[in-house]
Protein backbone atom coordinates (compact mmCIF):
# COMPACT_ATOMS: atom_id res chain seq x y z
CA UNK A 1 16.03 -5.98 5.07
CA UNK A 2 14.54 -3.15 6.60
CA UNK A 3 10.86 -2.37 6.85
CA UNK A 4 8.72 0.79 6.82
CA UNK A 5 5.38 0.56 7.45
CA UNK A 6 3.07 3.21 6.83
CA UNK A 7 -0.40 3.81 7.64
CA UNK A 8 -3.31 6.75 6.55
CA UNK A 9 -4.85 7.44 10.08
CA UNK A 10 -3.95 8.05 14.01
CA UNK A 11 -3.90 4.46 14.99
CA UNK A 12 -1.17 2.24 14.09
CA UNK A 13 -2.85 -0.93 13.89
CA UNK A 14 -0.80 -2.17 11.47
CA UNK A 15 2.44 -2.02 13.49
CA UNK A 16 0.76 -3.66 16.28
CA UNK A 17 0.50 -6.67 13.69
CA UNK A 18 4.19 -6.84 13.18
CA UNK A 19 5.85 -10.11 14.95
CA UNK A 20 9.05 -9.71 14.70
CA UNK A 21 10.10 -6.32 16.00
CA UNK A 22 13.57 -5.07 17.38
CA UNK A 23 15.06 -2.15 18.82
CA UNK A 24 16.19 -1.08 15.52
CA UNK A 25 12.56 -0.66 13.96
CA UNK A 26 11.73 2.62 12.91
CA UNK A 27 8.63 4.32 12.85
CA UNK A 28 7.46 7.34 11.40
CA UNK A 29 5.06 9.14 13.11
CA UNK A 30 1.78 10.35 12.25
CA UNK A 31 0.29 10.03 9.21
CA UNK A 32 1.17 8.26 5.68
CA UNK A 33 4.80 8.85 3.87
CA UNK A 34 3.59 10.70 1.01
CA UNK A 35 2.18 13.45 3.38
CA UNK A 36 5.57 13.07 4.82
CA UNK A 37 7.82 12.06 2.71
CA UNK A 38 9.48 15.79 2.64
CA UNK A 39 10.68 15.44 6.20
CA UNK A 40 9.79 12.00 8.32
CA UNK A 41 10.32 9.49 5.47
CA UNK A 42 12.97 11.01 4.48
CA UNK A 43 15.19 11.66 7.73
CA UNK A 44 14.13 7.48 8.37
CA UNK A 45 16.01 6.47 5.32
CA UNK A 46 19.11 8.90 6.05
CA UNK A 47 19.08 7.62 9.15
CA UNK A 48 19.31 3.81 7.60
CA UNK A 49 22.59 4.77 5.94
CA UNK A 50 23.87 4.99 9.58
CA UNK A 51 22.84 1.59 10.21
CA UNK A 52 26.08 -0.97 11.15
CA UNK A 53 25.53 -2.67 8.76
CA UNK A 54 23.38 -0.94 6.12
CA UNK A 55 20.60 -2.69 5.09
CA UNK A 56 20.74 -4.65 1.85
CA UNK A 57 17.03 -3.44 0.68
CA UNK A 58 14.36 -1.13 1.91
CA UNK A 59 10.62 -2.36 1.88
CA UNK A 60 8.45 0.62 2.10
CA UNK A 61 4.91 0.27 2.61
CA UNK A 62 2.99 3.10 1.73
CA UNK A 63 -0.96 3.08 2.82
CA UNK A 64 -3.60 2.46 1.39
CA UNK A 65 -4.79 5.69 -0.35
CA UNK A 66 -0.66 6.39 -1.44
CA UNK A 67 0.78 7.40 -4.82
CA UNK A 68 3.40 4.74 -5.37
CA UNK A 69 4.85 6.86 -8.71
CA UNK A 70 5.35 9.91 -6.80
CA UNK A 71 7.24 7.69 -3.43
CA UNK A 72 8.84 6.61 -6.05
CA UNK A 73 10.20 9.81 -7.77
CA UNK A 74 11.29 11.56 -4.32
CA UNK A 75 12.97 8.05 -3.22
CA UNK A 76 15.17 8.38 -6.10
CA UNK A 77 15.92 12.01 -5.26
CA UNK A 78 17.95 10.50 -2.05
CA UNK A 79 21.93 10.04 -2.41
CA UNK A 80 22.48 6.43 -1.48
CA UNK A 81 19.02 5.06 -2.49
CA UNK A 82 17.94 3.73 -6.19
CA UNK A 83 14.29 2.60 -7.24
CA UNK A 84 14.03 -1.26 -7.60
CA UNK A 85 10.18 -2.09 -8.01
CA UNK A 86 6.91 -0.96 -7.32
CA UNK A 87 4.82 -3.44 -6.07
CA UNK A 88 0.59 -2.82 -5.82
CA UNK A 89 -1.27 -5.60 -3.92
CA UNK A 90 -5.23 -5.63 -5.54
CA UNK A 91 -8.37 -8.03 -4.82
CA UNK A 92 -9.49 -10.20 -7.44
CA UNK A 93 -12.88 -9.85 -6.17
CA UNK A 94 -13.63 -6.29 -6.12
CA UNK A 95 -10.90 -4.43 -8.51
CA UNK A 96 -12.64 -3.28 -11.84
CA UNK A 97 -15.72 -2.59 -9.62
CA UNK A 98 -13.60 -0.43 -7.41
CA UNK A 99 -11.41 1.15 -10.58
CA UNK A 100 -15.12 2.76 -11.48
CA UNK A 101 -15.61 4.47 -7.90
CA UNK A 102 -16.27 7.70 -7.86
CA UNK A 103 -14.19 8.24 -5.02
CA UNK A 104 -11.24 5.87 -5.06
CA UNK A 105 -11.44 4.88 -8.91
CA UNK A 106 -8.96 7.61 -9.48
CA UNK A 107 -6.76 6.33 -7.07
CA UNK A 108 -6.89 2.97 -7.81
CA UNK A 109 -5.79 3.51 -11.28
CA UNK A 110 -2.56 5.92 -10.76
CA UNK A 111 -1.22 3.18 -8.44
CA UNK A 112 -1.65 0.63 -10.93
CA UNK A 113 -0.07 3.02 -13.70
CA UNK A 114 3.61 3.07 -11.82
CA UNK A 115 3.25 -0.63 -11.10
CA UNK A 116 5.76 -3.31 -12.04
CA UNK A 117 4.46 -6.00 -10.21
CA UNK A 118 0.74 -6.54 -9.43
CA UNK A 119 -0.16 -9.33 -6.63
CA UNK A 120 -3.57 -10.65 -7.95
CA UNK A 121 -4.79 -11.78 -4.32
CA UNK A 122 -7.94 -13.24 -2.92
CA UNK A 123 -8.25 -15.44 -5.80
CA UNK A 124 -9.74 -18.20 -3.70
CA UNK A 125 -12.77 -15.93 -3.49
CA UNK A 126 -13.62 -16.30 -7.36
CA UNK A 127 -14.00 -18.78 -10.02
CA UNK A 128 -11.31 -19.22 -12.82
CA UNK A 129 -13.20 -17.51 -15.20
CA UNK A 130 -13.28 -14.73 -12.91
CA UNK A 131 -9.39 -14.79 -12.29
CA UNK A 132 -8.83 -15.10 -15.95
CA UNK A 133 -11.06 -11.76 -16.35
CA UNK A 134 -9.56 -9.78 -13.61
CA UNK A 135 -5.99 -10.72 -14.98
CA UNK A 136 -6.59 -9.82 -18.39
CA UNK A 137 -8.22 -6.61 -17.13
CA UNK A 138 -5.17 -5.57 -15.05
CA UNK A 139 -2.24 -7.04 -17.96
CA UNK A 140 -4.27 -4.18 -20.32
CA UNK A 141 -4.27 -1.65 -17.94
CA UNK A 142 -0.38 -1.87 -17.08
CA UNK A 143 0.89 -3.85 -20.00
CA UNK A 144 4.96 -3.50 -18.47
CA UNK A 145 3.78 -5.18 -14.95
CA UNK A 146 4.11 -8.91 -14.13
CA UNK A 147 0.33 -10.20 -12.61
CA UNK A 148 0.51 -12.93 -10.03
CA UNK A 149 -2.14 -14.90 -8.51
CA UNK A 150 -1.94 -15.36 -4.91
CA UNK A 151 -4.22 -16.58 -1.76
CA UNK A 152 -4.31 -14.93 1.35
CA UNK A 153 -1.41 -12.50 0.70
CA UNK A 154 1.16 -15.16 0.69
CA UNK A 155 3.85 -15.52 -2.19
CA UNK A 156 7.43 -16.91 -2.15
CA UNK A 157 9.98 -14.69 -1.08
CA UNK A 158 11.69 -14.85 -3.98
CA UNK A 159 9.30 -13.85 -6.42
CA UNK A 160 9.49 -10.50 -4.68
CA UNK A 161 13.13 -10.40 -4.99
CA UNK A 162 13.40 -11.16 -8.59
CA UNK A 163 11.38 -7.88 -9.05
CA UNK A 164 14.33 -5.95 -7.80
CA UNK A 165 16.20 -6.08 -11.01
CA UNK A 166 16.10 -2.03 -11.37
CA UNK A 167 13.14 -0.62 -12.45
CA UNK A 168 12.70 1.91 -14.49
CA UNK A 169 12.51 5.73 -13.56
CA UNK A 170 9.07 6.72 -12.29
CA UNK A 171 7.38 9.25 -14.83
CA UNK A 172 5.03 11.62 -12.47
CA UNK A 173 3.11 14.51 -14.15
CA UNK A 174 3.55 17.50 -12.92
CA UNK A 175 -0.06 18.13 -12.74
CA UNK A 176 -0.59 15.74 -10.36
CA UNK A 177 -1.52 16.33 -7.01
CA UNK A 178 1.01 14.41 -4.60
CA UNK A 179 -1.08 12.69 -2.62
CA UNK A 180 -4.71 11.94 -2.63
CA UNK A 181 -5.05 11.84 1.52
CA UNK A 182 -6.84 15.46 1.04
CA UNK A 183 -9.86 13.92 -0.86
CA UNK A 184 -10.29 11.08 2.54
CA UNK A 185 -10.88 12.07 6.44
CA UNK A 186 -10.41 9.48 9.60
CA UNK A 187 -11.90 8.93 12.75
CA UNK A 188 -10.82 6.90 15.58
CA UNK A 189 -12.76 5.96 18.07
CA UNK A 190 -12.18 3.51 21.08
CA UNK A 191 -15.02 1.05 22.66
CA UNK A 192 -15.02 0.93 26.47
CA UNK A 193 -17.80 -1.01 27.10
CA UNK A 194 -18.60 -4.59 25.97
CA UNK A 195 -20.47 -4.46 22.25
CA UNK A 196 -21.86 -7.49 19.79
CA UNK A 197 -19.17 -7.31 17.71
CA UNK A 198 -21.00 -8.37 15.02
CA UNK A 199 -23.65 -5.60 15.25
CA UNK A 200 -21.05 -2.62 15.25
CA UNK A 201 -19.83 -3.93 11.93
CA UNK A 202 -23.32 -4.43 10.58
CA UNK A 203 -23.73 -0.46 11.96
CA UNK A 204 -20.44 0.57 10.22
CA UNK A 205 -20.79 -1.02 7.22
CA UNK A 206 -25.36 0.16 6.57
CA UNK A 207 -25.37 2.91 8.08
CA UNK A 208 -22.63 5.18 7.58
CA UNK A 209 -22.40 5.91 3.56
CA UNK A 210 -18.95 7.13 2.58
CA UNK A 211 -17.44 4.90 4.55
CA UNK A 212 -14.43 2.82 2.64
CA UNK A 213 -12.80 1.12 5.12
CA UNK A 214 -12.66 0.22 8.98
CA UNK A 215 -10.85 -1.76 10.46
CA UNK A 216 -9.63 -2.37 14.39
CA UNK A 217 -9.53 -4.74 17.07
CA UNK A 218 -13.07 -5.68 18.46
């Protein structure tokens, strides 16, 4: 298997969350793939079909604030490459609330529309009736997608796997803007001095309105 991991900001937290790493990871640089996919995602999967051996699957992680559909449509552009499944990870908790944002609603629901699997996590957080809700809610919203419960982020491998069974060709509009990254901005900032940790969150999270998501090492 081989891995990309992409992130929407400067700071690649995420890969410094990766365990198992070797010298054969790549990493594309700056920015999330479908602001890149023209050029750095796509010279990182020609470069995999130089691989000794080649891998067997590609897992590409696309960030947070991604268009799965349209990864999906230039993917299959690539000699060598085919579409298997598009899997979109949501919170049981928060989903329909956050489906009726103003600002990532949109979003939300065009990831959902290309979706063929959807990972029903954080279901420890709410009751059954609550789970029963949320997965009815997201089997009417993408009727041709499989909805599966999960704690924590954790499901058996193979449940992934059986969703590679070639899926079906993305359908993108053409009206469609590519990527949504234009409608978000990021900041980075590093903290040199010692801080409650719990304060600066209480700070991020009251008094900064806009604000989606954070998230660092404290």
């Amino acid at each position: 298997l081989a891995v990309l991991v992409n992130e929407f900001g400067s700071l690649s937290i995420d890969e410094d969350l990766i365990t198992a790493k070797t010298s054969n990871m790549i990493s594309i640089a700056g920015g999330c793939v479908c602001c890149s996919y023209g050029n750095d995602l796509t010279l990182a999967l020609l470069d995999m079909l130089e691989l000794d051996p080649i891998p067997d699957h590609v897992l590409l992680e696309a960030s947070g604030v991604a268009l799965p559909g349209v990864i999906a449509a230039s993917v299959s552009l690539l000699q060598g490459y085919s579409m298997d499944s598009i899997v979109v990870l949501t919170n049981a908790e928060t989903v329909q609330e956050q489906a009726q944002d103003t600002y990532i609603g949109d979003t939300i629901l065009r990831q959902l529309e290309h979706a063929d699997l959807v990972v029903l996590n954080k279901t420890d957080l709410v009751d059954n009736e609550q789970q029963q809700d949320a997965h009815q809610w997201l089997a009417g919203m993408q009727p041709g997608a499989k909805v599966i419960p999960s704690e924590h982020g954790q499901l058996p491998p193979a449940i992934l796997f059986q969703s590679f069974v070639g899926r079906r060709d993305p359908v993108v509009s053409t009206t469609s803007p590519i990527h949504d990254a234009n409608l978000y901005a990021t900041r980075s900032f590093t903290v040199d001095h010692p801080v409650d940790a719990k304060a600066l969150a209480k700070i991020l999270a009251n008094d900064f309105p806009g604000v989606l998501r954070v998230k660092g090492f404290v």
